[in-house]
N, C-alpha and C. Protein backbone atom coordinates (compact mmCIF):
# COMPACT_ATOMS: atom_id res chain seq x y z
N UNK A 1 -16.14 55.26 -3.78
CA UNK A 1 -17.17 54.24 -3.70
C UNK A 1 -18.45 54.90 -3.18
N UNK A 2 -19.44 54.94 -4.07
CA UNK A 2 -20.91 55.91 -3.70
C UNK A 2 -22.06 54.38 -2.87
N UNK A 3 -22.21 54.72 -1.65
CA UNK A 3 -23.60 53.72 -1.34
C UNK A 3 -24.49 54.35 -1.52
N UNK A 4 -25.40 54.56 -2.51
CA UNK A 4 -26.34 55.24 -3.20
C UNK A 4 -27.65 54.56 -2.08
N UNK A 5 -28.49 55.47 -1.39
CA UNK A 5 -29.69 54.89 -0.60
C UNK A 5 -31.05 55.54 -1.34
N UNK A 6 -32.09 55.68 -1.34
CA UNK A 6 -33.27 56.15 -1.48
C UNK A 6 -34.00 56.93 -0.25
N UNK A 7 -34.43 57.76 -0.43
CA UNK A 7 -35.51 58.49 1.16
C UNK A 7 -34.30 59.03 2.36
N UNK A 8 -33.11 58.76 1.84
CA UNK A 8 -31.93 59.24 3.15
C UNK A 8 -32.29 60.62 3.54
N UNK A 9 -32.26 61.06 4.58
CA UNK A 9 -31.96 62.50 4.97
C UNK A 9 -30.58 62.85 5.52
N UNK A 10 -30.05 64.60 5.27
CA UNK A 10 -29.39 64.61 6.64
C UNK A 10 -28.83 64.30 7.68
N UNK A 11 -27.67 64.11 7.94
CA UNK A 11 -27.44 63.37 9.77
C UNK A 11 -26.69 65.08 9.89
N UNK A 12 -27.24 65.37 11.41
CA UNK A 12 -26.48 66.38 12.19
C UNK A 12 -26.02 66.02 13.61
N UNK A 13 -25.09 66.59 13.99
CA UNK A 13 -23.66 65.93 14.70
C UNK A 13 -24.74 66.00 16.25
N UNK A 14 -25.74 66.87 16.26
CA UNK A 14 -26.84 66.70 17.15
C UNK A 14 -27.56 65.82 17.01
N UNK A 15 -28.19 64.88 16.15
CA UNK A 15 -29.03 63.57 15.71
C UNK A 15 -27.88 62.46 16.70
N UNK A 16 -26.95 62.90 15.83
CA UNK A 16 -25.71 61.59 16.56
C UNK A 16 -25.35 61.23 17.82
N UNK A 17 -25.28 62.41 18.66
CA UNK A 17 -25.51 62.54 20.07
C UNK A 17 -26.18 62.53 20.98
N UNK A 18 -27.69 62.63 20.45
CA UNK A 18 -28.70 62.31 20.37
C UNK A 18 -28.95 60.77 20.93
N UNK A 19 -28.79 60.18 20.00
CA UNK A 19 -28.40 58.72 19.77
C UNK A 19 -27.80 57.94 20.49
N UNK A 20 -26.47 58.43 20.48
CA UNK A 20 -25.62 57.81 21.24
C UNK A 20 -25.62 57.88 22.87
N UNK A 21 -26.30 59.03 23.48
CA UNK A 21 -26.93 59.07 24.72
C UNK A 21 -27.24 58.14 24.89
N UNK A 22 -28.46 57.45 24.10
CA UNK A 22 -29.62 56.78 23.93
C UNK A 22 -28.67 54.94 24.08
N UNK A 23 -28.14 54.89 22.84
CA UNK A 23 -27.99 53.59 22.86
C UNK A 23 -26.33 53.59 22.71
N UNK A 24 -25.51 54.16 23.18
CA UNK A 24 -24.46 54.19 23.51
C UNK A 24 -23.26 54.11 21.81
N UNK A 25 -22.29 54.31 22.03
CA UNK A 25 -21.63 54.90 20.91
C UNK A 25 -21.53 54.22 19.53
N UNK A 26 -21.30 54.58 18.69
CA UNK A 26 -22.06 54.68 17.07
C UNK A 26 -19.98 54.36 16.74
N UNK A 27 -19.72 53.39 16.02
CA UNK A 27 -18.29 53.41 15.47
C UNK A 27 -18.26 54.17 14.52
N UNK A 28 -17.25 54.68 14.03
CA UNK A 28 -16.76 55.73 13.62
C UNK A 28 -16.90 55.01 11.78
N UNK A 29 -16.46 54.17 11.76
CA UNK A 29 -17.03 53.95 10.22
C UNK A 29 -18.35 53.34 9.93
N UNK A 30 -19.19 52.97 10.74
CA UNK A 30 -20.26 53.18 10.32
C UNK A 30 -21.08 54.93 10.64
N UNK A 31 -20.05 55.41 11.18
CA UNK A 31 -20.66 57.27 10.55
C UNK A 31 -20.47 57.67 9.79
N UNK A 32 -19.45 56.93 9.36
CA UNK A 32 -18.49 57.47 7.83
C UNK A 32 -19.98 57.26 6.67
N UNK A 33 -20.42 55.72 6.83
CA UNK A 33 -21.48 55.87 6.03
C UNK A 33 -22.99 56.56 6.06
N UNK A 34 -23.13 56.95 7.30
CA UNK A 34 -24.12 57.42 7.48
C UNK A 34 -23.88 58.58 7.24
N UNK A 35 -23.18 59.27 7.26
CA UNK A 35 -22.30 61.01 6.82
C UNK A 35 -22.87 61.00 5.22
N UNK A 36 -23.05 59.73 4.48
CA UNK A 36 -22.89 59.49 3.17
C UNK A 36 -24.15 59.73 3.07
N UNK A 37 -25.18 58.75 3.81
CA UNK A 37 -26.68 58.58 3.61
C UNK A 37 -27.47 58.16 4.55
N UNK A 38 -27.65 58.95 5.64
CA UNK A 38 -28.27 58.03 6.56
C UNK A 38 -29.60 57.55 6.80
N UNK A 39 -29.77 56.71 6.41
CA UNK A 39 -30.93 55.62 6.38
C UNK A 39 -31.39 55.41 5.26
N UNK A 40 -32.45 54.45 5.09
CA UNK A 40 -33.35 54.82 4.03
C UNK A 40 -33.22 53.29 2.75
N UNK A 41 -33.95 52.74 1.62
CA UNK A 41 -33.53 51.89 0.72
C UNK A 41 -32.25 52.00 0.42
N UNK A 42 -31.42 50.53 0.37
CA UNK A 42 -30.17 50.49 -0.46
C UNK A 42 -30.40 50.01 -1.80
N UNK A 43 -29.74 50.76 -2.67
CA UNK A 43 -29.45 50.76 -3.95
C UNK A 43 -28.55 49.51 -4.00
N UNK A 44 -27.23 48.98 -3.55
CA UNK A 44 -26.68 48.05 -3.57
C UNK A 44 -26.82 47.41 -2.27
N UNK A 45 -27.68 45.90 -2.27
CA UNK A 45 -28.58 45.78 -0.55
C UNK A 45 -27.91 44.01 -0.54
N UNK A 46 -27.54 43.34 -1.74
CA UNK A 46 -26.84 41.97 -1.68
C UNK A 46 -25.62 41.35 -0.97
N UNK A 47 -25.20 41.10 -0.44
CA UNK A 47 -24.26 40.69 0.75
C UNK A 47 -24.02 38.93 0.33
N UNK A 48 -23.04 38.47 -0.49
CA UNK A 48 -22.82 37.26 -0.65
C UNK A 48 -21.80 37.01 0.14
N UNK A 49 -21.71 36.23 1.47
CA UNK A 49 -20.74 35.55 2.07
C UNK A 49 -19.88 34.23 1.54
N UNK A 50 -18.66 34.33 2.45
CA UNK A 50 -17.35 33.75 2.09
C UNK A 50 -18.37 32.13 1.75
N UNK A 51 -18.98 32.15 3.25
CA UNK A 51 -20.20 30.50 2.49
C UNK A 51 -20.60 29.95 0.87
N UNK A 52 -21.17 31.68 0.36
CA UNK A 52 -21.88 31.43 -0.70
C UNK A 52 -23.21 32.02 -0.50
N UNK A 53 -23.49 32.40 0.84
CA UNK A 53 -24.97 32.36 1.18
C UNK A 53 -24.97 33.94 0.45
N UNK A 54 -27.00 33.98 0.18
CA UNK A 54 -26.73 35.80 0.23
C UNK A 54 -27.58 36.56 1.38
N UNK A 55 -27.20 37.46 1.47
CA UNK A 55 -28.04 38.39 2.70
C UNK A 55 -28.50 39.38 2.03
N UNK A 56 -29.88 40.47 2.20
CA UNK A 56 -30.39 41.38 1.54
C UNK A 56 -30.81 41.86 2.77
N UNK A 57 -29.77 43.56 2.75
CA UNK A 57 -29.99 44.28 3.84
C UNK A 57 -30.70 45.17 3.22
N UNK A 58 -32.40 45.52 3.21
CA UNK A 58 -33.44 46.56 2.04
C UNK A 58 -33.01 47.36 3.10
N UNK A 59 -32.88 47.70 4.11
CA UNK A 59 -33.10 48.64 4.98
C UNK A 59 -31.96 49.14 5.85
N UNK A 60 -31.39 50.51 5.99
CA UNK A 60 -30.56 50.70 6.99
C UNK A 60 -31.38 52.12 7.82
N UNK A 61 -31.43 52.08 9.05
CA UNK A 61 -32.28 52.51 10.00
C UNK A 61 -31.60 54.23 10.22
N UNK A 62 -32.27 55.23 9.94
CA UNK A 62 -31.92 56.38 10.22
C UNK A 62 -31.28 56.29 11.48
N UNK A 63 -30.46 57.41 11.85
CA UNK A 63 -29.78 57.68 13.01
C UNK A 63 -31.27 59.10 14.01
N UNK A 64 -31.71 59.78 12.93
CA UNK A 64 -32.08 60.99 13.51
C UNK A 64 -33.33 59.81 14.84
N UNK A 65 -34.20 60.78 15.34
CA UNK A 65 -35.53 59.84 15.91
C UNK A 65 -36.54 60.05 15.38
N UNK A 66 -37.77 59.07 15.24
CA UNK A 66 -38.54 59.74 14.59
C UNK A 66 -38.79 58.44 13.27
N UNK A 67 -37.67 58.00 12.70
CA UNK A 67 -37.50 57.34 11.76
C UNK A 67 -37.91 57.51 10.03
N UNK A 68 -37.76 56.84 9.12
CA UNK A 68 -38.81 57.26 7.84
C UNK A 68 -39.16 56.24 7.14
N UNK A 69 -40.21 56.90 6.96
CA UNK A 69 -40.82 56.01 5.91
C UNK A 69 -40.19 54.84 4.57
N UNK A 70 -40.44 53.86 4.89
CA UNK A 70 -42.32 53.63 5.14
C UNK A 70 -41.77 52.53 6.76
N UNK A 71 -40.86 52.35 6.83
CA UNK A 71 -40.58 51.48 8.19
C UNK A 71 -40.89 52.58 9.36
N UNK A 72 -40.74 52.84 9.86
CA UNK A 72 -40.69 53.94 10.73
C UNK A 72 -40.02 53.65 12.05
N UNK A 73 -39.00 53.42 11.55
CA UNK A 73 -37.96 52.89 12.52
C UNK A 73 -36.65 53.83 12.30
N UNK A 74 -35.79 53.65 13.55
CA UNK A 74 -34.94 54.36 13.88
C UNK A 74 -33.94 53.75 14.22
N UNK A 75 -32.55 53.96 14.52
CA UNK A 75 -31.56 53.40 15.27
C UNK A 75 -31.51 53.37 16.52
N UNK A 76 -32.41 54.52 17.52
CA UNK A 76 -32.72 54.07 18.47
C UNK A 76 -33.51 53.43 18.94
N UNK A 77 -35.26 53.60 18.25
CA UNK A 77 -36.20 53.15 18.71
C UNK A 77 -35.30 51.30 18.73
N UNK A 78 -35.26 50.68 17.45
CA UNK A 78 -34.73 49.65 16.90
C UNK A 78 -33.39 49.05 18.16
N UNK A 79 -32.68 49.83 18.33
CA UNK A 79 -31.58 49.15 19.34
C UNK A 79 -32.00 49.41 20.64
N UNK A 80 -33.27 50.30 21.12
CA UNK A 80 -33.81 49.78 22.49
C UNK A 80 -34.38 48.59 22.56
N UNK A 81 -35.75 48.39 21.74
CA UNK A 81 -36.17 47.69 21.68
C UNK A 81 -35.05 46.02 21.99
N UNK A 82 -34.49 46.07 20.96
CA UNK A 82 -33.80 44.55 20.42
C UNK A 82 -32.87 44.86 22.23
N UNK A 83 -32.35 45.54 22.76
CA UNK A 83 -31.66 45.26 24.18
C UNK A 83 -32.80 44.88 24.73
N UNK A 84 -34.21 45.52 25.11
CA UNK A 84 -34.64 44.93 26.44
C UNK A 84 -35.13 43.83 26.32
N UNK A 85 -35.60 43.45 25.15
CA UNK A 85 -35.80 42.00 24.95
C UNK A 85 -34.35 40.75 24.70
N UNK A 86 -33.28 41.58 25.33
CA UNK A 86 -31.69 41.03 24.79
C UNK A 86 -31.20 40.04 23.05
N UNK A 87 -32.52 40.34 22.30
CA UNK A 87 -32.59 39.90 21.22
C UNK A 87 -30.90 39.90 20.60
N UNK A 88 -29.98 41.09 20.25
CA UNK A 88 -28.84 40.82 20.33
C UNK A 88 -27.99 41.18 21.95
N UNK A 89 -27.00 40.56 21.12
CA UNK A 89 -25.89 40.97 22.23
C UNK A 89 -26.16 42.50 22.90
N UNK A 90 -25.65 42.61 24.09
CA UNK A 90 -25.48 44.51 24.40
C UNK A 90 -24.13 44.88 23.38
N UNK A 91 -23.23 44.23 23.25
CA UNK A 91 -22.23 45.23 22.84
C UNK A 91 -22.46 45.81 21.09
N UNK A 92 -23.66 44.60 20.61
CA UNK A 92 -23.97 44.27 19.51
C UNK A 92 -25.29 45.98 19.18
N UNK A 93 -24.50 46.81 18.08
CA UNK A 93 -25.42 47.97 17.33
C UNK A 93 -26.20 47.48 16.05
N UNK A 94 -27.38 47.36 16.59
CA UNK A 94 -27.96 46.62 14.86
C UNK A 94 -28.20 48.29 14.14
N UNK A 95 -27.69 47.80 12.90
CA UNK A 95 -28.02 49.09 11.38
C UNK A 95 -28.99 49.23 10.95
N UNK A 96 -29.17 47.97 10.60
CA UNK A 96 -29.79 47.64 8.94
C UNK A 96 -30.92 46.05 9.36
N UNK A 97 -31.92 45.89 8.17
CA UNK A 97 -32.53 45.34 8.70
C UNK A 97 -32.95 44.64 7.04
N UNK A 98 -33.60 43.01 6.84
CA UNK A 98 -33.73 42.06 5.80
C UNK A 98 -35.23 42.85 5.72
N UNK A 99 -35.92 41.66 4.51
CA UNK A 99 -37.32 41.81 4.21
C UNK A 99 -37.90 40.89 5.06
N UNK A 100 -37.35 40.29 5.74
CA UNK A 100 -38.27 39.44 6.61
C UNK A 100 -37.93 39.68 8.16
N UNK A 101 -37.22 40.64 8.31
CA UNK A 101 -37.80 41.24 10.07
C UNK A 101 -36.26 40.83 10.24
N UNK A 102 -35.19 40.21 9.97
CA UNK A 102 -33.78 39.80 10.52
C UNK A 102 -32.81 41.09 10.75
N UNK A 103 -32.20 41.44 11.52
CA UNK A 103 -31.04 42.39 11.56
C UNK A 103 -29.49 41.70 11.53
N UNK A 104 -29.08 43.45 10.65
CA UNK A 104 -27.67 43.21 10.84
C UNK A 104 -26.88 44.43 11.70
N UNK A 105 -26.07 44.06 12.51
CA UNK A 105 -25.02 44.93 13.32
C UNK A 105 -23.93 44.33 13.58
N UNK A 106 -23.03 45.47 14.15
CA UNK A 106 -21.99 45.73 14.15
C UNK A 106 -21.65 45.66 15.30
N UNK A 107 -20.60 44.56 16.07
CA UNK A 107 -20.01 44.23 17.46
C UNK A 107 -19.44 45.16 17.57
N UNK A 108 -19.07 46.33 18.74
CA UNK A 108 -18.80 47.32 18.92
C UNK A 108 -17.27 47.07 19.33
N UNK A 109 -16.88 45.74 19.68
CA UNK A 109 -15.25 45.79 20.43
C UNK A 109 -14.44 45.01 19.48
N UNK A 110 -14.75 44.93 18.17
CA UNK A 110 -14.07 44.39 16.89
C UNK A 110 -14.35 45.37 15.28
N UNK A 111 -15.69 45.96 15.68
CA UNK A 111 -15.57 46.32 14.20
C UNK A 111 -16.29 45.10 13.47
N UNK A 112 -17.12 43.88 13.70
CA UNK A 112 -17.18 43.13 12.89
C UNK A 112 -18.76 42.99 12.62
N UNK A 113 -19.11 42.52 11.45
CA UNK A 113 -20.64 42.46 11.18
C UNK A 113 -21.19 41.55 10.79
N UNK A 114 -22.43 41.78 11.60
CA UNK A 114 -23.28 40.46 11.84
C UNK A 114 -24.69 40.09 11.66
N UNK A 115 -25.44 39.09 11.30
CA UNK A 115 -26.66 38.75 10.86
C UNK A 115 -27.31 38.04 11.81
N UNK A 116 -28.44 38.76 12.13
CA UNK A 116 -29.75 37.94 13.45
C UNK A 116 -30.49 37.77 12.85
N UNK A 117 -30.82 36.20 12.79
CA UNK A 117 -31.71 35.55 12.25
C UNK A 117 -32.84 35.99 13.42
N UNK A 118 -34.15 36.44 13.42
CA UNK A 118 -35.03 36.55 14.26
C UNK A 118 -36.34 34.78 14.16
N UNK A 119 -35.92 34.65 13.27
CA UNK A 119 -37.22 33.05 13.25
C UNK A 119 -36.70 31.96 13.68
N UNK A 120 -35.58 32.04 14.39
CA UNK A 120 -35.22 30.64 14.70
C UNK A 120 -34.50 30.83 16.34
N UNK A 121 -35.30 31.71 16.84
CA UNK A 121 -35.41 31.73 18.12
C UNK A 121 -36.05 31.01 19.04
N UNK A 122 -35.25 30.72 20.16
CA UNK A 122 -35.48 29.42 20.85
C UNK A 122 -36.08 30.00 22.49
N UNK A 123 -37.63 29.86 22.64
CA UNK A 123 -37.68 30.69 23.81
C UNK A 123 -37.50 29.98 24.95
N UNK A 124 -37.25 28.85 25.11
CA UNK A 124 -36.50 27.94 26.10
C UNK A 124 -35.23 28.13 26.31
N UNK A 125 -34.42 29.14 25.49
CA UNK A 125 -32.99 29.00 25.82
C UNK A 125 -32.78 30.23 26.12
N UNK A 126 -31.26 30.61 26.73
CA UNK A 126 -31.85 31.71 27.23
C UNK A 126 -30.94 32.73 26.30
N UNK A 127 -30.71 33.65 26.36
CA UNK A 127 -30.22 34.81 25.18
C UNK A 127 -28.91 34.58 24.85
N UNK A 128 -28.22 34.76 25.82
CA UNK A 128 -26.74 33.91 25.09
C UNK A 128 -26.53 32.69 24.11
N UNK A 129 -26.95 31.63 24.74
CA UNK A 129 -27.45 30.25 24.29
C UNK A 129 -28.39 30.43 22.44
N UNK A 130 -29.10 31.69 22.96
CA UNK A 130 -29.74 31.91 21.44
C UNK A 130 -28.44 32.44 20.38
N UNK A 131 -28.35 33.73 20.42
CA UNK A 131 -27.15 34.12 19.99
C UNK A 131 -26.20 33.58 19.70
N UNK A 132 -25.78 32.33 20.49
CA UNK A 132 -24.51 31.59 19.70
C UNK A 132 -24.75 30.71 18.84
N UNK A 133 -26.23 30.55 18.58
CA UNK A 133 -26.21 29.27 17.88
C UNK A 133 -27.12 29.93 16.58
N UNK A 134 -27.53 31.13 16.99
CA UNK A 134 -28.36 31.89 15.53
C UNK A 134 -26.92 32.93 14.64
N UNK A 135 -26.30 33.38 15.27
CA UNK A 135 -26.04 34.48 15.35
C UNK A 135 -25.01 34.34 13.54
N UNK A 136 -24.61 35.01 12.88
CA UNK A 136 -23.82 34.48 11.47
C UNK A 136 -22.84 35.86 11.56
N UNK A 137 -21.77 35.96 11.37
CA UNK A 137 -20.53 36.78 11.10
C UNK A 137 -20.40 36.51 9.78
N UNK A 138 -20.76 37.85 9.22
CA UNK A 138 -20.51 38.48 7.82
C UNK A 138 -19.41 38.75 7.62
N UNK A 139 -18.89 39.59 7.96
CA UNK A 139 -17.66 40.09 7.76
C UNK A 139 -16.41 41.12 9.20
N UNK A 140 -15.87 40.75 8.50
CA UNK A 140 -14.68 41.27 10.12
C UNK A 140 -15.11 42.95 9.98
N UNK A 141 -15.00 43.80 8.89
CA UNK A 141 -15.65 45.37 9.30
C UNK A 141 -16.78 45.64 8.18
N UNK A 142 -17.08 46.92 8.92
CA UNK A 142 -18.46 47.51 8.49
C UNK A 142 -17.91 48.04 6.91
N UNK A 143 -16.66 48.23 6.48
CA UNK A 143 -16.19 48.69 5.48
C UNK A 143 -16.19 47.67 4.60
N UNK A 144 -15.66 47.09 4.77
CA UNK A 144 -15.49 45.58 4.45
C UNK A 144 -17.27 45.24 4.02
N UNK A 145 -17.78 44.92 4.61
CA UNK A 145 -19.59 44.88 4.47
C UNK A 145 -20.08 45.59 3.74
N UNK A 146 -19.75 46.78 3.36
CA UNK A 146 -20.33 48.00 2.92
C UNK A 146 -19.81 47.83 1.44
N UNK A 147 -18.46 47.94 1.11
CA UNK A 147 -17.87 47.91 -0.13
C UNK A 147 -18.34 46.71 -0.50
N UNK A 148 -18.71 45.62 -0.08
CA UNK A 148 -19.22 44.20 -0.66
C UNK A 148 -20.47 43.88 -1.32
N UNK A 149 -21.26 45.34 -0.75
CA UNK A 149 -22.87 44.73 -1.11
C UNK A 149 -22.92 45.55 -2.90
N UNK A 150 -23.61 44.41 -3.40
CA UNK A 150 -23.90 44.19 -4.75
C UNK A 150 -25.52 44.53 -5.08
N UNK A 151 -25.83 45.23 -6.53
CA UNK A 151 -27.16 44.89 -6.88
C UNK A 151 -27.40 43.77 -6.86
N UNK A 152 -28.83 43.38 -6.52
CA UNK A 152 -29.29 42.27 -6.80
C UNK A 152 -29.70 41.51 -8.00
């Protein structure tokens, strides 16, 4: 099964560690795909859930720092950020990212993947309270997620 990306570079086992210093450990199958292509346009970016709904992940966020073009975002810059503002969960690694600013990641103590709506944030409530009531479960693994996404 090829996840064909656009603009990917390189990942070296130094980028990764790198990283994971940074924003703490990277699951092992989502390295599997990044081993494949890390970062950059997806070629297959459609995500139709068990709902019906669809999700369009254009973007999955390099691992190296630095980020690329034309987002210029990173997996770390991207998962500091979204912690200090507790936008997701802590245990929660966002990847990948919609055309309209939403992320998706990966709960680190299941393996399971998930969609943050960012526009329907409630700044009266407080981050938990947001999260449970935005938050959408895609799918139980990142494999599972990965083998699913379709051209559009």
């Amino acid at each position: 099964m090829s996840h064909t990306m656009f603009g990917s570079s390189s990942l070296s086992d130094h980028d990764v560690l790198h990283a994971e210093r940074v924003i703490g450990p990277i699951p092992n199958t989502l390295l599997a795909i990044y081993h494949g292509q890390n970062g950059g346009m997806l070629e297959r970016s459609l995500f139709l859930s068990d709902a019906g709904d669809d999700y369009v992940m254009e973007y999955l966020f390099p691992i190296p720092e630095g980020g690329l073009e034309p987002a210029q975002q990173d997996i770390v810059r991207v998962n500091t950020s979204l912690q200090q503002k507790h936008l997701i969960p802590a245990d929660n690694l966002a990847f990948g990212m919609d055309g309209g600013g939403n992320y998706f990641s990966v709960a680190r103590n299941d393996g399971s993947v998930w969609y943050h709506p960012m526009d329907t944030w409630e700044e009266d409530q407080s981050p938990e309270e947001n999260h449970a009531r935005t938050m959408e479960r895609l799918s139980g693994s990142v494999a599972d997620f990965f083998d699913n996404l379709t051209e559009q």
